[in-house]
N, C-alpha and C. Protein backbone atom coordinates (compact mmCIF):
# COMPACT_ATOMS: atom_id res chain seq x y z
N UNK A 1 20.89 -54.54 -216.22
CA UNK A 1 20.97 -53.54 -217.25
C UNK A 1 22.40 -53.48 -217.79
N UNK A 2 22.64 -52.76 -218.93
CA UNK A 2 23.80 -53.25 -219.87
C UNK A 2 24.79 -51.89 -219.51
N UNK A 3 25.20 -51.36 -219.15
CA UNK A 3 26.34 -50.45 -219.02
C UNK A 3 27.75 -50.36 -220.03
N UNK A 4 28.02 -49.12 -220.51
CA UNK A 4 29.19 -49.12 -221.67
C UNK A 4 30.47 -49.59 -220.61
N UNK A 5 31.57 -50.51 -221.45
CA UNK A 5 32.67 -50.43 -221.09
C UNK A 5 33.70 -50.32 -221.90
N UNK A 6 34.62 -49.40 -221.49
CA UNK A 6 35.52 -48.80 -222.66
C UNK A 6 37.04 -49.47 -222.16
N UNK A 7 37.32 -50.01 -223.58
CA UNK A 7 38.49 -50.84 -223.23
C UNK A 7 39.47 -49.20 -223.67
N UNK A 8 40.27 -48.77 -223.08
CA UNK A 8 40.97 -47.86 -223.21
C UNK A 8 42.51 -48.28 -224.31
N UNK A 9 42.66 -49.45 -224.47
CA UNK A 9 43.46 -49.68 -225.34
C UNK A 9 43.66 -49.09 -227.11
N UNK A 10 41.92 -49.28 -227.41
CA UNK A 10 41.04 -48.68 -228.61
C UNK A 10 40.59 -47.22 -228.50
N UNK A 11 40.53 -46.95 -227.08
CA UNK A 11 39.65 -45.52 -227.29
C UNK A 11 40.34 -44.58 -227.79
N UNK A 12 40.33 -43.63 -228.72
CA UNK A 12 41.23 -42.82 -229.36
C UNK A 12 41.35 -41.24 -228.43
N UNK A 13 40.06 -41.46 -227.69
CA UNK A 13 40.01 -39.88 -226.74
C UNK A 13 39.25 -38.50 -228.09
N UNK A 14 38.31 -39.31 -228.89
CA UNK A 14 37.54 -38.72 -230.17
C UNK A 14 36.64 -37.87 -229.34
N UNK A 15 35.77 -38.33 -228.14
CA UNK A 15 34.64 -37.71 -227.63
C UNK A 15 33.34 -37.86 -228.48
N UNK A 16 33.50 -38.44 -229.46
CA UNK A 16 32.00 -38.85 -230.42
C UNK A 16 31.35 -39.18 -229.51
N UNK A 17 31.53 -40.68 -228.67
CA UNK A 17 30.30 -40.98 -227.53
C UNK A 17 30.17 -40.07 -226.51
N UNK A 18 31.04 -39.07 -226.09
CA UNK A 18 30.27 -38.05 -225.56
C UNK A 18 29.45 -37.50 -225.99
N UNK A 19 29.23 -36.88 -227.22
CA UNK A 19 28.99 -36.28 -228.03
C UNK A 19 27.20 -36.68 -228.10
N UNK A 20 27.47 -37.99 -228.16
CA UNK A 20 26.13 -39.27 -228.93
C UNK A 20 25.44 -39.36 -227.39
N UNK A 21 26.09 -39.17 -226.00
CA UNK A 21 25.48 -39.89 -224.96
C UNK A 21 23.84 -38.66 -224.79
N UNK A 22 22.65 -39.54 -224.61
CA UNK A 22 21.75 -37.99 -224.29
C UNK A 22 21.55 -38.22 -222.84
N UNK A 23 22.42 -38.48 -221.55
CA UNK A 23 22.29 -38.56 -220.54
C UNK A 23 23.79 -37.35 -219.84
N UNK A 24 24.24 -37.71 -220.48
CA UNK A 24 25.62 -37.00 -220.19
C UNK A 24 26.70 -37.75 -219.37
N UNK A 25 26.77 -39.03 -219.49
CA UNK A 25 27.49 -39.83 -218.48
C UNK A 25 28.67 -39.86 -218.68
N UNK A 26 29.16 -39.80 -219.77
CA UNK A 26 30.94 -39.92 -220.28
C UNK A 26 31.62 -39.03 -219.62
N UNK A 27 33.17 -38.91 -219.87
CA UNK A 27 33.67 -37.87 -219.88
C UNK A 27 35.20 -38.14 -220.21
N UNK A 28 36.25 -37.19 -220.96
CA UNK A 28 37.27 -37.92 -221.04
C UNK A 28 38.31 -37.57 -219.84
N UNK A 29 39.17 -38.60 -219.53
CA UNK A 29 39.83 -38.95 -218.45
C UNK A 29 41.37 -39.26 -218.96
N UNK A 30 42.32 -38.63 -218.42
CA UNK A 30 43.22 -39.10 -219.38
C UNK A 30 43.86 -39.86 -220.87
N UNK A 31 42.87 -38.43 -221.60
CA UNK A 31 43.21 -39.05 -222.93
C UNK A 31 42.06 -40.19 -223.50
N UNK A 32 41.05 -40.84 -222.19
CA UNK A 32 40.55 -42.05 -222.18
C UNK A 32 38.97 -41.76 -221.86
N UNK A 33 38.19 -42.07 -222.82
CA UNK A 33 36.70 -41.66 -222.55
C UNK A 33 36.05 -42.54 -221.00
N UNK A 34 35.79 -42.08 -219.99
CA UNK A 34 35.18 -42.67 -218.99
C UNK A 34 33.96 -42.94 -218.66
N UNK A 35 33.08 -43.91 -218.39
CA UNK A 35 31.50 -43.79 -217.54
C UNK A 35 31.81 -42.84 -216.07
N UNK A 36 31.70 -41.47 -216.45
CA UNK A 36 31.68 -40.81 -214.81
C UNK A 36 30.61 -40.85 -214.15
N UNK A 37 29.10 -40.97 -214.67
CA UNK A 37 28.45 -40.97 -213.90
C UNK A 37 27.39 -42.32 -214.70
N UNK A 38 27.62 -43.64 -213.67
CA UNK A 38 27.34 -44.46 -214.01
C UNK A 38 25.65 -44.88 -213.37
N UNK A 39 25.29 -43.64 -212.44
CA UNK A 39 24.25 -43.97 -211.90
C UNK A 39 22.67 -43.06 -213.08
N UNK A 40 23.81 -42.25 -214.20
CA UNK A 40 22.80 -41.57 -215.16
C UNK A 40 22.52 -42.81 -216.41
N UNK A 41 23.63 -43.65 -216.32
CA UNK A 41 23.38 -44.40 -217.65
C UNK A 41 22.36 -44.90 -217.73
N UNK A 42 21.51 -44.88 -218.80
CA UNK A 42 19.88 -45.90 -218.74
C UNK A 42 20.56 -47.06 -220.03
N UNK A 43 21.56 -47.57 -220.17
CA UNK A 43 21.89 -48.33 -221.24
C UNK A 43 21.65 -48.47 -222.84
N UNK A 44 21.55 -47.51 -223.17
CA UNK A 44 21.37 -47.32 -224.31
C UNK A 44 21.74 -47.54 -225.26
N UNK A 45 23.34 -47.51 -225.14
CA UNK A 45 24.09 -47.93 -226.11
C UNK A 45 24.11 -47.23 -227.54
N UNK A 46 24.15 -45.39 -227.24
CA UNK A 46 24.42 -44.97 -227.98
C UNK A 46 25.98 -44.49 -228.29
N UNK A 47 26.50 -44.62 -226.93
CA UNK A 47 27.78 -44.24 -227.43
C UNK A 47 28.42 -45.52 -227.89
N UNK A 48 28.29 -46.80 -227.81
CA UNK A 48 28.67 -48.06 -227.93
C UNK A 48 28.29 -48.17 -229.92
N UNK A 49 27.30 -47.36 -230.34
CA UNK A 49 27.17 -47.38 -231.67
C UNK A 49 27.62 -46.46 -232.01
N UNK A 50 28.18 -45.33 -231.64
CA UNK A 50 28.91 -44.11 -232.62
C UNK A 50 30.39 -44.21 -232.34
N UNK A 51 30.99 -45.25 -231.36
CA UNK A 51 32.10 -45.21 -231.13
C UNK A 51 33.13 -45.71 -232.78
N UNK A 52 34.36 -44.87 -233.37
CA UNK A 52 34.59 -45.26 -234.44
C UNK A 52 35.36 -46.17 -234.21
N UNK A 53 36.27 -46.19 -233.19
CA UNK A 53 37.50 -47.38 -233.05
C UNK A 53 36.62 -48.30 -232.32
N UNK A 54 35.31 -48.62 -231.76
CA UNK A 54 34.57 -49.82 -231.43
C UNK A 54 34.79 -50.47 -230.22
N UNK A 55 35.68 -49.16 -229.44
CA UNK A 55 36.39 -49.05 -228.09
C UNK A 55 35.28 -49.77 -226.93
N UNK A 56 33.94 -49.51 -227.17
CA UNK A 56 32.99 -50.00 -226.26
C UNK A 56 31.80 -50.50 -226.55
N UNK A 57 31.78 -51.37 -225.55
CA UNK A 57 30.92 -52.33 -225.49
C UNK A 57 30.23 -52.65 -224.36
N UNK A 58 28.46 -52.86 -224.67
CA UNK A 58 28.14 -52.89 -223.66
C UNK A 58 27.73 -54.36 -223.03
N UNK A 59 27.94 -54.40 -222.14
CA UNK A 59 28.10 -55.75 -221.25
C UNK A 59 27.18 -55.47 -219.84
N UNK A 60 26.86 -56.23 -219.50
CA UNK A 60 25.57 -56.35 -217.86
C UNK A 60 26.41 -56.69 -217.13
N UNK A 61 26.04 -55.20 -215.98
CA UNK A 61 26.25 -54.91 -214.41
C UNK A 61 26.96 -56.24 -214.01
């Protein structure tokens, strides 16, 4: 299964993919949007499409 990964270089700390996730898995972490709870993600890849700086991407486990 495909899990978001957020290159923190891009992430602006917007919270849109929080915003977009309907599991609630994100969260921001220093400034830096995180997968905190990686065992809720069902891969969806909604925050991976509302992200504006394109910070994440989803890639398999």
């Amino acid at each position: 299964m495909e899990k978001p990964v957020i290159n923190a270089e891009l992430c602006t700390g917007c919270e849109v993919c929080i915003d977009e996730c309907p599991n609630n898995c994100l969260e921001i972490v220093d400034d830096v949007s995180t997968l905190a709870r990686p065992e809720d993600c069902t891969g969806c890849g909604a925050c991976a499409e509302a992200c504006p700086s394109e910070a994440i991407a989803m890639e398999e486990e």
